[in-house]
C-alpha atoms as a PDB file:
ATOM      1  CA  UNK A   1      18.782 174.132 300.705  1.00  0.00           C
ATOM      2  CA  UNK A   2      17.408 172.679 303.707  1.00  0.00           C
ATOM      3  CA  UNK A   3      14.869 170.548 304.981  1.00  0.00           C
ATOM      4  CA  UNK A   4      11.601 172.267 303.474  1.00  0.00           C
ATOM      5  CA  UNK A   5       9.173 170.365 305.820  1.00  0.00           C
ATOM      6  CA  UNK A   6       7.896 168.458 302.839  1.00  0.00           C
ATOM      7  CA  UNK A   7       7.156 164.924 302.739  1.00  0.00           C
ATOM      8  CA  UNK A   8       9.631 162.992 300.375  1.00  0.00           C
ATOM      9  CA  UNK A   9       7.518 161.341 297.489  1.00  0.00           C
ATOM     10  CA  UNK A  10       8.282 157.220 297.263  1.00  0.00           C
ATOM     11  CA  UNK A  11       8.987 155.830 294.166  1.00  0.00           C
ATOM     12  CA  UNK A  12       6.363 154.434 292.363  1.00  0.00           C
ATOM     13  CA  UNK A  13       7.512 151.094 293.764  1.00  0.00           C
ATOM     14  CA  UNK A  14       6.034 151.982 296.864  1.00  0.00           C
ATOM     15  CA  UNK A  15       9.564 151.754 298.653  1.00  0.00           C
ATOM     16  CA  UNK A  16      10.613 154.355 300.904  1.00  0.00           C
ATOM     17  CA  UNK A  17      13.607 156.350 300.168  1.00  0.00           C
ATOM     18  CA  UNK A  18      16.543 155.446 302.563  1.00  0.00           C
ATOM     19  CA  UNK A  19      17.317 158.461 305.036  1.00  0.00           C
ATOM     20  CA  UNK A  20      20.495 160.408 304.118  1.00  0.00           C
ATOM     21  CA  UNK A  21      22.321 159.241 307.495  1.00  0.00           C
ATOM     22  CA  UNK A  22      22.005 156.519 307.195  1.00  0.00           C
ATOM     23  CA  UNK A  23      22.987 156.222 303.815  1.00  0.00           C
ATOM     24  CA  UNK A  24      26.268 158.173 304.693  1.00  0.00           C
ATOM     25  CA  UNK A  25      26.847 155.814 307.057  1.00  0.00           C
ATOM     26  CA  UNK A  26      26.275 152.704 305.170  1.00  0.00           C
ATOM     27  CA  UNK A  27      29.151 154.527 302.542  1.00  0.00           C
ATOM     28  CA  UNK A  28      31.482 155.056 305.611  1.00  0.00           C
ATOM     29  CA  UNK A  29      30.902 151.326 306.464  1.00  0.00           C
ATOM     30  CA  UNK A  30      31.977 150.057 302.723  1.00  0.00           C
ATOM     31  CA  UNK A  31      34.902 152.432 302.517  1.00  0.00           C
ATOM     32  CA  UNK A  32      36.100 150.951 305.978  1.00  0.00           C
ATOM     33  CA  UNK A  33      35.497 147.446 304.654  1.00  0.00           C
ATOM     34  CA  UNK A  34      37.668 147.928 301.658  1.00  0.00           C
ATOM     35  CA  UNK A  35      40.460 150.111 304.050  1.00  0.00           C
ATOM     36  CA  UNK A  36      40.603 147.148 306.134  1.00  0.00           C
ATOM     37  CA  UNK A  37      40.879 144.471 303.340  1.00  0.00           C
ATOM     38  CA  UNK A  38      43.433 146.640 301.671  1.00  0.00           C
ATOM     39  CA  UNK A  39      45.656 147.402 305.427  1.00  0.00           C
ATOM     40  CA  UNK A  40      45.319 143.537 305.697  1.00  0.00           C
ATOM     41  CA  UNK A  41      46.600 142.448 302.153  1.00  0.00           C
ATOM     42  CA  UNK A  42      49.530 145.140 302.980  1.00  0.00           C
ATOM     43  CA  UNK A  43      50.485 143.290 306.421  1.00  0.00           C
ATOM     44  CA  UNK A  44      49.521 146.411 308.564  1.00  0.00           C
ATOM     45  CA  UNK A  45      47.800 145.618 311.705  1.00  0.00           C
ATOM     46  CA  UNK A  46      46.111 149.096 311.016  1.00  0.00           C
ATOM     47  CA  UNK A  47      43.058 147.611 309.234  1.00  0.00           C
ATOM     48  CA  UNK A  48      42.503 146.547 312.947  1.00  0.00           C
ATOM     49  CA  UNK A  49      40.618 149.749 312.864  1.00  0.00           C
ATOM     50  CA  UNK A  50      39.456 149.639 309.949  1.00  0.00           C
ATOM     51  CA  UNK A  51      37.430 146.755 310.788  1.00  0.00           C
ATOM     52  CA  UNK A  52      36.116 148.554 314.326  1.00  0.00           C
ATOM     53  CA  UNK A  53      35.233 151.882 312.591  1.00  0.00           C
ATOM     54  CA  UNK A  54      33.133 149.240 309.634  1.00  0.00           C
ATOM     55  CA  UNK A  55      31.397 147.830 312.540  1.00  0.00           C
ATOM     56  CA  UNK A  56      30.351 151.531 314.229  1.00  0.00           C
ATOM     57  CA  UNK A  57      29.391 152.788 311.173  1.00  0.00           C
ATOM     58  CA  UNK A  58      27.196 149.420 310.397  1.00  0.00           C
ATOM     59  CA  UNK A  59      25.470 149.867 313.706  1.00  0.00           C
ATOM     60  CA  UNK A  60      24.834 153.409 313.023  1.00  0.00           C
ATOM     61  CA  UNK A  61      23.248 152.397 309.242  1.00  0.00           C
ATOM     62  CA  UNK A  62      21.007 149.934 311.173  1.00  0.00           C
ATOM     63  CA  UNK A  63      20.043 152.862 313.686  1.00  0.00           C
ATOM     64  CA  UNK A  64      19.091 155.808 311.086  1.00  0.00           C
ATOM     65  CA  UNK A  65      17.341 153.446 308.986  1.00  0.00           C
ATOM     66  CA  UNK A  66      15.381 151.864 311.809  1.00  0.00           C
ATOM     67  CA  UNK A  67      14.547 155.470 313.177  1.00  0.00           C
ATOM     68  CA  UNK A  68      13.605 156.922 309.913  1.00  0.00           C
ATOM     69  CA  UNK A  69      10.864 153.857 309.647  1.00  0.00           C
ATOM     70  CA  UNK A  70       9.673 154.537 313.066  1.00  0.00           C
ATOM     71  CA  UNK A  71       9.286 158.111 312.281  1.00  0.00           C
ATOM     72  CA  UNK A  72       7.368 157.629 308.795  1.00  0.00           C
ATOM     73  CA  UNK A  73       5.552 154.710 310.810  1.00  0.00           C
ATOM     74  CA  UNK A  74       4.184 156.920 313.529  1.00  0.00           C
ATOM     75  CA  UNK A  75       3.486 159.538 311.080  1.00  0.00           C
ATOM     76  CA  UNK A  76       1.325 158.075 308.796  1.00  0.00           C
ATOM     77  CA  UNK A  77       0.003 155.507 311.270  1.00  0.00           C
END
């Protein structure tokens, strides 16, 4: 429960894991793509923000990943 202070261990493809927030985010970002594509096919003009909330939650994917590879970057180098 908790962030333990340890180090998460990579895979033994060498990747690095992808950060939690920003893999809720990228989640958030899908679900809004499909609300939007569904509002659309429906004829609502609701999946108006659909498609604005898909492109805040993209952005915010793009942040916590880019953050999380600065971190680890300045960490171990």
């Amino acid at each position: 429960m908790g962030d333990t202070g340890r180090r998460q261990q990579c895979p033994p493809t060498g990747a690095v894991p992808m950060p939690r927030l920003a893999l809720y985010s990228l989640v958030v970002c899908l679900l809004a793509v499909v609300a939007a594509v569904v509002s659309f096919v429906q004829g609502s003009w609701l999946g108006v923000v659909w498609v604005l909330l898909a492109g805040l939650s993209s952005n915010m994917t793009w942040y916590y990943f880019k953050r999380s590879r600065a971190q680890e970057r300045s960490v171990t180098g």
